[in-house]
PDB file of N, CA and C in Angstrom:
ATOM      1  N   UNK A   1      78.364 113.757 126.435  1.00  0.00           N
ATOM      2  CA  UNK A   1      77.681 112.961 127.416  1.00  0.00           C
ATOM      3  C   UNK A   1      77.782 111.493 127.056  1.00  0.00           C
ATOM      4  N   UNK A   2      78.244 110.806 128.091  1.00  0.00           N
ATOM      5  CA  UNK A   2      78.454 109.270 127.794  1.00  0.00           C
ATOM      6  C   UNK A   2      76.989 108.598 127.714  1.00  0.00           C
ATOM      7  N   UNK A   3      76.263 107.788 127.027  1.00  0.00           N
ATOM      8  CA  UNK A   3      74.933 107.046 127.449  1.00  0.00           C
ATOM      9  C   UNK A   3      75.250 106.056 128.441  1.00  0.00           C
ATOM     10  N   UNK A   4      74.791 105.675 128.899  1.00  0.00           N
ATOM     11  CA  UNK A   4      74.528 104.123 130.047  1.00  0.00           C
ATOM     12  C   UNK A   4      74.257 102.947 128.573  1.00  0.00           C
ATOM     13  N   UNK A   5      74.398 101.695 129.627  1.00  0.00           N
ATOM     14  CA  UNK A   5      75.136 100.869 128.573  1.00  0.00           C
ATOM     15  C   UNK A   5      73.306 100.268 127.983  1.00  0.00           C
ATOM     16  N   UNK A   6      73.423  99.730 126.836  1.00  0.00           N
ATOM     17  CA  UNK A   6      72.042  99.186 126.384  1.00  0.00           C
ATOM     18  C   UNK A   6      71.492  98.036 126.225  1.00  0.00           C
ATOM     19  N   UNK A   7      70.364  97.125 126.173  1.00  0.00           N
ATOM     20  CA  UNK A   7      70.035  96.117 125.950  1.00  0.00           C
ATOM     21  C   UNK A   7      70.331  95.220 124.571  1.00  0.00           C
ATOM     22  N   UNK A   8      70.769  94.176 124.526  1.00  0.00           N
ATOM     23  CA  UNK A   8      70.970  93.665 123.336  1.00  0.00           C
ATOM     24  C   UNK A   8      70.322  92.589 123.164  1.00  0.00           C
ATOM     25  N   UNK A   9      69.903  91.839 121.917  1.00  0.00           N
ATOM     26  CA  UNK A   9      69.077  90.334 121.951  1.00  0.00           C
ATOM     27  C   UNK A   9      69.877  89.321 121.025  1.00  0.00           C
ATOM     28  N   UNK A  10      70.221  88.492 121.384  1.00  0.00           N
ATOM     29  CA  UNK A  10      70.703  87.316 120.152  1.00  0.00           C
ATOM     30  C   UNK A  10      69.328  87.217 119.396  1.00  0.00           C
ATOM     31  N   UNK A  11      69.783  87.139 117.791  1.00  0.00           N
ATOM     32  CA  UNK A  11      68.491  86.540 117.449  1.00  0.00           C
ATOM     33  C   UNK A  11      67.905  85.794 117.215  1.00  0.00           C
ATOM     34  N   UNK A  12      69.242  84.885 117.455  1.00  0.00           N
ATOM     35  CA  UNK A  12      69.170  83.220 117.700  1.00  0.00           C
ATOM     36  C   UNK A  12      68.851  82.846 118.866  1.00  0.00           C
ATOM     37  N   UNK A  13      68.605  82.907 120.012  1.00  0.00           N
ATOM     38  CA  UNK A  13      68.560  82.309 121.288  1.00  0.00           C
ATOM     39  C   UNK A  13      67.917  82.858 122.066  1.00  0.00           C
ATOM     40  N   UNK A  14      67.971  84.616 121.449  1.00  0.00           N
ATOM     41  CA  UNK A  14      67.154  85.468 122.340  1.00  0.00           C
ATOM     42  C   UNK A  14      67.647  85.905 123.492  1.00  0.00           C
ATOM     43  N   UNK A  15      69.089  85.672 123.665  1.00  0.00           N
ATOM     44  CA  UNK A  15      69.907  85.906 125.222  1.00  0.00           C
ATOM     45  C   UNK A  15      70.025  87.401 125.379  1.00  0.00           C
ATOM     46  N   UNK A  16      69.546  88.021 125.892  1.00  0.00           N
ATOM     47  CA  UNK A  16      69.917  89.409 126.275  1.00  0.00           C
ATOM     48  C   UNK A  16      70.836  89.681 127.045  1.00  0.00           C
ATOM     49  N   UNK A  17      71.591  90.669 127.131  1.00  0.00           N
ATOM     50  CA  UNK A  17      73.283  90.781 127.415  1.00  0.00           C
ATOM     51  C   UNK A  17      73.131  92.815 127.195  1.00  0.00           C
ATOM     52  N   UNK A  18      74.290  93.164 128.395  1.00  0.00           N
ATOM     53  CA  UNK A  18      74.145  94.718 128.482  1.00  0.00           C
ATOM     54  C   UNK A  18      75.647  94.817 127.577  1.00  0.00           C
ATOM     55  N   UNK A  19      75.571  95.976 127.005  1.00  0.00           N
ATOM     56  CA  UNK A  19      76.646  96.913 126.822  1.00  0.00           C
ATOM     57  C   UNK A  19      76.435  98.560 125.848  1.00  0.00           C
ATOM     58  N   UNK A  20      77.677  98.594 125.632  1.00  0.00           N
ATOM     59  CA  UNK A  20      77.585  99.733 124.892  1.00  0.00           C
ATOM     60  C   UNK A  20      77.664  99.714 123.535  1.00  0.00           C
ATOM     61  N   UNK A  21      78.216  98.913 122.498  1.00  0.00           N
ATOM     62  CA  UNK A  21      78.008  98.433 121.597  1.00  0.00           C
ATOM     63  C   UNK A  21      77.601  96.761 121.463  1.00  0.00           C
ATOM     64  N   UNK A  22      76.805  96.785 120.186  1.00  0.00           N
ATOM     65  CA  UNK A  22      76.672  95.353 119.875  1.00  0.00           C
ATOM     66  C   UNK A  22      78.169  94.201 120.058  1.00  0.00           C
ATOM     67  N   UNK A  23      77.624  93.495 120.508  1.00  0.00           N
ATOM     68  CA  UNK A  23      79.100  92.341 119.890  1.00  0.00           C
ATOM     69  C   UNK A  23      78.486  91.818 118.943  1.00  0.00           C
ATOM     70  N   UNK A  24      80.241  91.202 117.725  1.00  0.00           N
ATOM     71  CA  UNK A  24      79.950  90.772 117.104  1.00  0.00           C
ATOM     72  C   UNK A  24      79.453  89.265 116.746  1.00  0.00           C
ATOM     73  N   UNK A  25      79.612  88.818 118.011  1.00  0.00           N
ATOM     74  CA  UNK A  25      78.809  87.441 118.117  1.00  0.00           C
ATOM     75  C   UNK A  25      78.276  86.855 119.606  1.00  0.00           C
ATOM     76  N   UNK A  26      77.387  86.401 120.101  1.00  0.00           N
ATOM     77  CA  UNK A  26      76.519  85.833 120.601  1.00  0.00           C
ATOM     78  C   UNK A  26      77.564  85.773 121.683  1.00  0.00           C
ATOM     79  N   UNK A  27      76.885  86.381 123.145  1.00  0.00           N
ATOM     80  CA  UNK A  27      78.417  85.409 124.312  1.00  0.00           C
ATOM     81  C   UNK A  27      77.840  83.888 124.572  1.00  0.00           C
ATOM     82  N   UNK A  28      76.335  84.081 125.055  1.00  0.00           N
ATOM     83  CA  UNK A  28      75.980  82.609 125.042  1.00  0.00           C
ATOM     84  C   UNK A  28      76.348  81.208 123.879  1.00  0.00           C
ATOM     85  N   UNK A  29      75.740  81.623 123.217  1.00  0.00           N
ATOM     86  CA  UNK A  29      75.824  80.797 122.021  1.00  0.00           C
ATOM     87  C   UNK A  29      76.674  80.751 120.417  1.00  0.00           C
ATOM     88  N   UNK A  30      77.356  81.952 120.633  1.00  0.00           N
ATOM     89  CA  UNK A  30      78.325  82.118 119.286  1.00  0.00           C
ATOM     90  C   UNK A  30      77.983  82.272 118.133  1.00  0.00           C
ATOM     91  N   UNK A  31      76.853  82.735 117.759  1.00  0.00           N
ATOM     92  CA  UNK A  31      76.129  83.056 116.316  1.00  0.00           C
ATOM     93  C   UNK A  31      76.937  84.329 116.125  1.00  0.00           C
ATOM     94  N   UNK A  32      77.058  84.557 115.157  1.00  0.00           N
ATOM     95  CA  UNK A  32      77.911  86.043 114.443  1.00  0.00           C
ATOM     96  C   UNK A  32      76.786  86.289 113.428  1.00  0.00           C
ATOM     97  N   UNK A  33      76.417  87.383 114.029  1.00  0.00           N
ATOM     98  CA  UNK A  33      75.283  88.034 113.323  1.00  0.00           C
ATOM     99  C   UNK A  33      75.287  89.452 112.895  1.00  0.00           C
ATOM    100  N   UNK A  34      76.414  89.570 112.575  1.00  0.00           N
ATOM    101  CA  UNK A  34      76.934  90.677 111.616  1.00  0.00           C
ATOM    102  C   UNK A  34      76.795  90.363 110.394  1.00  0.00           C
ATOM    103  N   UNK A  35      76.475  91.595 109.442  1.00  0.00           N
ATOM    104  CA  UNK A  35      76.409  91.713 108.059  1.00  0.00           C
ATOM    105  C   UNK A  35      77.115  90.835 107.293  1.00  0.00           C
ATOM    106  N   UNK A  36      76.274  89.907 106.685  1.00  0.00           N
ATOM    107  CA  UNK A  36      77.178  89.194 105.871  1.00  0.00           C
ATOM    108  C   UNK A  36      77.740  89.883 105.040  1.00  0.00           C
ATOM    109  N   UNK A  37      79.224  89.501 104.157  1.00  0.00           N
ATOM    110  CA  UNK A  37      79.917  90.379 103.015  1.00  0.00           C
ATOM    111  C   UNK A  37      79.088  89.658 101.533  1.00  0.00           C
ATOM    112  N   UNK A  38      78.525  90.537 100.763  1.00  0.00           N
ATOM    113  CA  UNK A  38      77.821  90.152  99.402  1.00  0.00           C
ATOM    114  C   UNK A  38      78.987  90.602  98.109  1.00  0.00           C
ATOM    115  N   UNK A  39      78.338  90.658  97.326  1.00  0.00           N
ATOM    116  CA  UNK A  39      78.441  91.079  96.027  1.00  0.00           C
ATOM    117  C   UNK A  39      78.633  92.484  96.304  1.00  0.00           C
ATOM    118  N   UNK A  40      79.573  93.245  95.690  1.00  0.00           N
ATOM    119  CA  UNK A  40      79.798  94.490  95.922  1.00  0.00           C
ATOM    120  C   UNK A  40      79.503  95.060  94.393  1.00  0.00           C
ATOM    121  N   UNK A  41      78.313  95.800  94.273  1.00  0.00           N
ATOM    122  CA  UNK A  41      77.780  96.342  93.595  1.00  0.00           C
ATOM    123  C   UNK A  41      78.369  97.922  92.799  1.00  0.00           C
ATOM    124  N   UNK A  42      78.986  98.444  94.130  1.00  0.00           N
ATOM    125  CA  UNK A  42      79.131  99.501  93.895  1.00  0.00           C
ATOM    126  C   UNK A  42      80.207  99.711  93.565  1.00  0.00           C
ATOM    127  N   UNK A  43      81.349  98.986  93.921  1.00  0.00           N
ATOM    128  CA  UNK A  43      83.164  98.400  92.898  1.00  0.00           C
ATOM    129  C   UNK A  43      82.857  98.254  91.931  1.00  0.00           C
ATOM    130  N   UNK A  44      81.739  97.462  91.687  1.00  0.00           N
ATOM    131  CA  UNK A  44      81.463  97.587  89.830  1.00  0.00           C
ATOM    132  C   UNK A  44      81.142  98.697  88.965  1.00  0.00           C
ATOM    133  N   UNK A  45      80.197  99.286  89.738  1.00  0.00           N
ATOM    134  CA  UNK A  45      79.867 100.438  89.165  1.00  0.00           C
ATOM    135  C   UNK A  45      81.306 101.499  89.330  1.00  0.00           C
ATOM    136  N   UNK A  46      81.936 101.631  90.457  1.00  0.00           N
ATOM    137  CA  UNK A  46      82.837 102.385  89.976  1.00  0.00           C
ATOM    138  C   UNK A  46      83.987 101.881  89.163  1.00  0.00           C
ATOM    139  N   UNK A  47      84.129 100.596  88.450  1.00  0.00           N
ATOM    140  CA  UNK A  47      85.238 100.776  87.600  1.00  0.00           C
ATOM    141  C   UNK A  47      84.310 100.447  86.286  1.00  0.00           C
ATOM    142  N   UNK A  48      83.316 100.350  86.566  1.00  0.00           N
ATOM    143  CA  UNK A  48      82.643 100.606  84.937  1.00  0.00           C
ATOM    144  C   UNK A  48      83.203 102.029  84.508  1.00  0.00           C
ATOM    145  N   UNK A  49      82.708 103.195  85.561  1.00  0.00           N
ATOM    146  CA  UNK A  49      82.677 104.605  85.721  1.00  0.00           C
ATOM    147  C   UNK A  49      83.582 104.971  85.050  1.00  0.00           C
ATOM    148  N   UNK A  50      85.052 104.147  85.544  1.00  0.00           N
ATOM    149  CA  UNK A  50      86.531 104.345  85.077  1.00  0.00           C
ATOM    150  C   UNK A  50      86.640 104.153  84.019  1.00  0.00           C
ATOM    151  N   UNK A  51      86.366 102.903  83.362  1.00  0.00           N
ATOM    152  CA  UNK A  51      86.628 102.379  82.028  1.00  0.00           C
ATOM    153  C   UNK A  51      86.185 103.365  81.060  1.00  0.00           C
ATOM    154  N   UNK A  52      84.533 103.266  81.101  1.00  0.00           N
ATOM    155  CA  UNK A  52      84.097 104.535  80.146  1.00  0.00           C
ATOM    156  C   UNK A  52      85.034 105.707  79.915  1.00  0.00           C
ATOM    157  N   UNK A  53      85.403 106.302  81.174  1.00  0.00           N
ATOM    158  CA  UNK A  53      85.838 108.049  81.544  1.00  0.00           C
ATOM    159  C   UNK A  53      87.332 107.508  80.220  1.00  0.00           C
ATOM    160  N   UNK A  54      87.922 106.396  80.583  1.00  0.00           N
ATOM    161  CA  UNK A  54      89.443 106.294  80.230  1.00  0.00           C
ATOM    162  C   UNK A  54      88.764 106.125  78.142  1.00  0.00           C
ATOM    163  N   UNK A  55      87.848 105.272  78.244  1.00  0.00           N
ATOM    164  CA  UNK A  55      87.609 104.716  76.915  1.00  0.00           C
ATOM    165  C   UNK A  55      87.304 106.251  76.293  1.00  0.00           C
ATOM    166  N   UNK A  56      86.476 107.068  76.814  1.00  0.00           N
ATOM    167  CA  UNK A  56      85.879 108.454  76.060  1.00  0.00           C
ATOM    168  C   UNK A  56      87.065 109.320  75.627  1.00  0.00           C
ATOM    169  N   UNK A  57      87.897 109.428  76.596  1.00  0.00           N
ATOM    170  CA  UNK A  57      89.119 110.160  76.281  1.00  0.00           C
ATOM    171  C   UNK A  57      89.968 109.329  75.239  1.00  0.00           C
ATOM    172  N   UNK A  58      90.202 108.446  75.288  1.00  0.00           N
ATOM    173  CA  UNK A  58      91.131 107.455  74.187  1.00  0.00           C
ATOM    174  C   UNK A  58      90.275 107.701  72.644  1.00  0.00           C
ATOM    175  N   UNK A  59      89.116 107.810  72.994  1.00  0.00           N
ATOM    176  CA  UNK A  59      88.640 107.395  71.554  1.00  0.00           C
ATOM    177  C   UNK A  59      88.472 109.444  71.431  1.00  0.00           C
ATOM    178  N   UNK A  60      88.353 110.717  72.085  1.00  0.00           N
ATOM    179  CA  UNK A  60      87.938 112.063  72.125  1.00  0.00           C
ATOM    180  C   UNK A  60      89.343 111.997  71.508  1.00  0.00           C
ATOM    181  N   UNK A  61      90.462 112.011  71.696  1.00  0.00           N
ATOM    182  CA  UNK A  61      92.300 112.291  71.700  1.00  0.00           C
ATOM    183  C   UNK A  61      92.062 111.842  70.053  1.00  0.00           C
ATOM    184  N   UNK A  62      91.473 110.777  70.078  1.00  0.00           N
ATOM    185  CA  UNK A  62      92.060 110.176  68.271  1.00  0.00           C
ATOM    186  C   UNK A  62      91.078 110.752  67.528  1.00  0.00           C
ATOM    187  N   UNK A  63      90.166 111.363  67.711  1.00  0.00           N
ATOM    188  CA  UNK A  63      89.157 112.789  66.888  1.00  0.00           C
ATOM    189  C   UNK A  63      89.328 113.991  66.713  1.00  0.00           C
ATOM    190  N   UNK A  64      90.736 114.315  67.989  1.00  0.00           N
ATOM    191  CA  UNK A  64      90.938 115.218  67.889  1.00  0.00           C
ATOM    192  C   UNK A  64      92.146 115.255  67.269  1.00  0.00           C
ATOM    193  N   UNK A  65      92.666 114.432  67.213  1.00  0.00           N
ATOM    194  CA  UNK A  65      94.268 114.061  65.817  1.00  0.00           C
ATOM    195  C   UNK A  65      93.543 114.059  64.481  1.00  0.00           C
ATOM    196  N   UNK A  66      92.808 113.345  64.611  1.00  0.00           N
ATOM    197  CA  UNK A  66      92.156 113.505  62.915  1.00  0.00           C
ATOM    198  C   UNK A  66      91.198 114.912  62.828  1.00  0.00           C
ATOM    199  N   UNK A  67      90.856 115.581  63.429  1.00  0.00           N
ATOM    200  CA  UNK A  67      90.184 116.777  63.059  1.00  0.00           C
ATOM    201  C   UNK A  67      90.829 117.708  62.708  1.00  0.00           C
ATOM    202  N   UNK A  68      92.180 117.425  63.476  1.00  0.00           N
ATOM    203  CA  UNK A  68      93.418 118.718  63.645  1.00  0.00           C
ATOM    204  C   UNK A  68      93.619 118.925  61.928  1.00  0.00           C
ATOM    205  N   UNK A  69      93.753 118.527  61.423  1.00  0.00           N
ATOM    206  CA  UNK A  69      94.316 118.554  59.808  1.00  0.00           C
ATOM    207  C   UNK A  69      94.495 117.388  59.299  1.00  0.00           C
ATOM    208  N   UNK A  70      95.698 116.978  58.481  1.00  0.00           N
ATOM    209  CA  UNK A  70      96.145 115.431  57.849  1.00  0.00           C
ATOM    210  C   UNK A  70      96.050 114.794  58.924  1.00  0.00           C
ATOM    211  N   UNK A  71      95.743 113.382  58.108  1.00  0.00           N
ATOM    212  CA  UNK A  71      95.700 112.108  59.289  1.00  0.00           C
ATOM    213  C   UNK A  71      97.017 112.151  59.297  1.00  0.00           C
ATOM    214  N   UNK A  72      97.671 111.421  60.788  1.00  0.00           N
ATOM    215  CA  UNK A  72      98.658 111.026  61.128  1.00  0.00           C
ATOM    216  C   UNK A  72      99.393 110.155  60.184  1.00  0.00           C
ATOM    217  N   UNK A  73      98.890 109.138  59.646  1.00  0.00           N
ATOM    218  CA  UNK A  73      99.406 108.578  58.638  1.00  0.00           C
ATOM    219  C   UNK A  73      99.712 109.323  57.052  1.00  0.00           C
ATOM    220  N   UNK A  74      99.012 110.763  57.273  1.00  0.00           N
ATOM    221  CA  UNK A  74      99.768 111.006  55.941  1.00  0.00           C
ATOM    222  C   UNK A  74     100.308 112.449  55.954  1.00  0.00           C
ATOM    223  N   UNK A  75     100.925 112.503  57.221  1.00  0.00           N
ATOM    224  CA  UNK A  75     101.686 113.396  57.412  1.00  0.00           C
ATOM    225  C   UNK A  75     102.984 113.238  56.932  1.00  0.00           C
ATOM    226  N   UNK A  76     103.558 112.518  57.670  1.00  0.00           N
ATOM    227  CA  UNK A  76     105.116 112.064  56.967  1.00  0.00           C
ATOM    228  C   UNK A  76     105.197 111.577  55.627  1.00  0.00           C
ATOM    229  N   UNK A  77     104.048 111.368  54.491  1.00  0.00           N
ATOM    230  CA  UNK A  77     104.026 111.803  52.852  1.00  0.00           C
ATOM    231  C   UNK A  77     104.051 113.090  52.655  1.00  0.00           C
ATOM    232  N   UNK A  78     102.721 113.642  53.377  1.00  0.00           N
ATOM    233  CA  UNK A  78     102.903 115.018  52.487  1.00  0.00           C
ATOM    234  C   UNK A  78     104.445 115.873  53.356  1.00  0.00           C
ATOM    235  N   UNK A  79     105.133 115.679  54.313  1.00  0.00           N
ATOM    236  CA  UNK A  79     106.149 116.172  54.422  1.00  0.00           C
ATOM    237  C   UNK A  79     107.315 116.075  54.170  1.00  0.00           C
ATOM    238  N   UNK A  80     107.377 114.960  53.066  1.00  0.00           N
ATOM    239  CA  UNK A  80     108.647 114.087  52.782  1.00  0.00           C
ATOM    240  C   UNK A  80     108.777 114.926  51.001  1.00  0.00           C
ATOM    241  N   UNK A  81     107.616 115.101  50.854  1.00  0.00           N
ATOM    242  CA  UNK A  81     107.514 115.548  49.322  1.00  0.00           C
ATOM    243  C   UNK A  81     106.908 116.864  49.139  1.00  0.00           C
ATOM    244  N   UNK A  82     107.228 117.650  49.717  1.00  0.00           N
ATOM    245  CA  UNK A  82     106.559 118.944  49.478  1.00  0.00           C
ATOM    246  C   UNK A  82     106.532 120.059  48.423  1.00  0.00           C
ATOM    247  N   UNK A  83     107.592 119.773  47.444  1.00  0.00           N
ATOM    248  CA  UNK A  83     107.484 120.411  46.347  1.00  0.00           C
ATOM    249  C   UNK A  83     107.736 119.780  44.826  1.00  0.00           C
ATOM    250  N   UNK A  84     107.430 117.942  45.533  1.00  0.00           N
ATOM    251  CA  UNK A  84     107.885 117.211  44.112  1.00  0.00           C
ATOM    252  C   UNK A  84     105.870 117.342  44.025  1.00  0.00           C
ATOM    253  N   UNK A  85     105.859 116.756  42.693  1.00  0.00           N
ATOM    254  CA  UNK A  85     104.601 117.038  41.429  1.00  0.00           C
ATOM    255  C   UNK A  85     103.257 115.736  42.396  1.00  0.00           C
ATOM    256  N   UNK A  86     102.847 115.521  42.373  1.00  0.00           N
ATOM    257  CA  UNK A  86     101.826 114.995  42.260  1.00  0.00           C
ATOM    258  C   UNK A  86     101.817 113.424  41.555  1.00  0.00           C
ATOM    259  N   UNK A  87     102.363 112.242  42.176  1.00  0.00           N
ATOM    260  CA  UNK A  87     102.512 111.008  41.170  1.00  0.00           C
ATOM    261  C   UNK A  87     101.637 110.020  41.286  1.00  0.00           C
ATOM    262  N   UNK A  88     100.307 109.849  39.942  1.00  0.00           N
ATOM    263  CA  UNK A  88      99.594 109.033  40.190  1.00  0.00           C
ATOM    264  C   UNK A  88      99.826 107.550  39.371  1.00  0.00           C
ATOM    265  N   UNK A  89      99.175 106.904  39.485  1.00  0.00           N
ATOM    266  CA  UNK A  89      99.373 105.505  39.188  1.00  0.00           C
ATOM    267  C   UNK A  89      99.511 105.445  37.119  1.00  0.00           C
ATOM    268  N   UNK A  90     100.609 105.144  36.983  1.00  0.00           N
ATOM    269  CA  UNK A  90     100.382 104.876  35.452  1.00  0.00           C
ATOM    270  C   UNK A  90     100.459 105.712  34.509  1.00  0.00           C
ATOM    271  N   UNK A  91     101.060 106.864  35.271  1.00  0.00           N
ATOM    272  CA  UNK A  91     101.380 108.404  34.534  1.00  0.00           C
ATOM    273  C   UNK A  91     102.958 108.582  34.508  1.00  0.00           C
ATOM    274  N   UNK A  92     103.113 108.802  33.540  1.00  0.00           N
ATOM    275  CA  UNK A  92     105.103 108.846  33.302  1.00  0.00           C
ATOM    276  C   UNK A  92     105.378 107.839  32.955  1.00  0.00           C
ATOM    277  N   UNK A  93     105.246 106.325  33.447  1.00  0.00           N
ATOM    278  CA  UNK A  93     105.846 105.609  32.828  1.00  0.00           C
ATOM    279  C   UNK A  93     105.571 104.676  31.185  1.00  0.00           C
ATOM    280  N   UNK A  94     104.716 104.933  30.861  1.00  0.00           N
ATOM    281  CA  UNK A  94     103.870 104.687  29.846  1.00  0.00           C
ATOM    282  C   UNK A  94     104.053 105.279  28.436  1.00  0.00           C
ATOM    283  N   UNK A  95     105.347 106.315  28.756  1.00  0.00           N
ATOM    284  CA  UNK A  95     105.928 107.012  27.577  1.00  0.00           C
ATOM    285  C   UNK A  95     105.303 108.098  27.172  1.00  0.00           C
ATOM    286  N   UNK A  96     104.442 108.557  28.011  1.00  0.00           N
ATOM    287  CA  UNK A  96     103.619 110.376  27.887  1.00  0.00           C
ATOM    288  C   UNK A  96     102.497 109.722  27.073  1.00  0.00           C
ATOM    289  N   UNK A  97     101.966 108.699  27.052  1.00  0.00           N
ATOM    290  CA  UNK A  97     100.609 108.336  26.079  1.00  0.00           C
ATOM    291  C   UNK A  97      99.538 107.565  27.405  1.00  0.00           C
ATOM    292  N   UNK A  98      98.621 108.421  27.476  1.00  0.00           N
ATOM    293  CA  UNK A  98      97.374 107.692  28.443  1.00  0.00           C
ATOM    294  C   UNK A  98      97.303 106.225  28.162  1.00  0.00           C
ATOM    295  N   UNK A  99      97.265 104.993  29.323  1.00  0.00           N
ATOM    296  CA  UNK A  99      96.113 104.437  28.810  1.00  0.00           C
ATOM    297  C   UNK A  99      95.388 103.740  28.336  1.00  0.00           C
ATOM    298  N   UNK A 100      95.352 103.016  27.362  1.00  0.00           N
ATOM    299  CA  UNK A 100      93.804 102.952  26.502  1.00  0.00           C
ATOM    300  C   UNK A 100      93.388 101.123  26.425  1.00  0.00           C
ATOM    301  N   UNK A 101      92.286 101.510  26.827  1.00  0.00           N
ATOM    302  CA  UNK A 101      91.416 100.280  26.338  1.00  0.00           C
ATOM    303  C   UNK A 101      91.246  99.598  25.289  1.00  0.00           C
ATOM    304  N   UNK A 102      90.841  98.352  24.977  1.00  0.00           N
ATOM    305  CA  UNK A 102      90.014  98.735  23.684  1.00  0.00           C
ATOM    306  C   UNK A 102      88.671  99.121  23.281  1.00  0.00           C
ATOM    307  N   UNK A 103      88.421  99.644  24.370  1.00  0.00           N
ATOM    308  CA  UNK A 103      87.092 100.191  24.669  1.00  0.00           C
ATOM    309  C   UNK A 103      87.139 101.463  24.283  1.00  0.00           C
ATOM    310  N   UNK A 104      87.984 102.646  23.764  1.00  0.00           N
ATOM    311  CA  UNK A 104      88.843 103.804  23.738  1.00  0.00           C
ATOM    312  C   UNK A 104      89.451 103.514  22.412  1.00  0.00           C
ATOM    313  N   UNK A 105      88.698 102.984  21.361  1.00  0.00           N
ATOM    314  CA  UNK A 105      89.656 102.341  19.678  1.00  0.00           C
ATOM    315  C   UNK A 105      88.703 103.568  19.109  1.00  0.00           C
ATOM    316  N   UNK A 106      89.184 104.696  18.426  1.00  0.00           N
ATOM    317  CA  UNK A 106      88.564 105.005  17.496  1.00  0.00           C
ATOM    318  C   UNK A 106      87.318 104.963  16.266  1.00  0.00           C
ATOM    319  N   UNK A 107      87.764 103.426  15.747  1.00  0.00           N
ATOM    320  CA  UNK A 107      87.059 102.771  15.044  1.00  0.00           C
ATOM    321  C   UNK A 107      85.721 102.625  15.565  1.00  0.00           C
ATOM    322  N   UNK A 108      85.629 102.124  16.947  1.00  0.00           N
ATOM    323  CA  UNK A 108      84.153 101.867  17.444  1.00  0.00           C
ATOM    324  C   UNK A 108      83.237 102.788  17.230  1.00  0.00           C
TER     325      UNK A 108
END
């Protein structure tokens, strides 16, 4: 069912004028009294939404590399050397003798 057309008011001038929708500005007088455009609130909120969703997964992915087993960084050691000994700092080259201080003198 079509309606019959309706009353409208400037709200500037007060001119009343028939139709079926509002116009968007005044025929008498030319005021445009449509919604001004603001601050869009809700673009923000949805790429906050985004950022988080992208940030949770970036930072969930690199917890789940380090939970998996060896860190990434010491994978390609322990797979480069898998059946040589164990080499710590200052062992072997020292001529098979620990070591020593003089904090470690007998005498003391």
């Amino acid at each position: 069912m079509a309606s019959g057309p309706k009353m409208f008011t400037c709200p500037r001038c007060r001119h009343r004028y028939l139709g079926h929708d509002p116009l968007p500005d005044c025929p008498r007088c030319g005021y445009d009294y449509r919604g001004k455009e603001g601050f869009r609130w809700d673009v923000v909120v949805y790429l906050l939404s985004i950022v988080a969703l992208v940030s949770y997964l970036l930072v969930a992915s690199h917890y789940r590399g380090v939970m998996g087993g060896v860190a990434p960084t010491q994978r390609s050691a322990v797979m480069s050397n898998d059946n040589a000994p164990e080499k710590l700092p200052g062992s072997g080259s020292a001529g098979g003798r620990p070591f020593q201080s003089p904090y470690h003198e007998p005498a003391r």
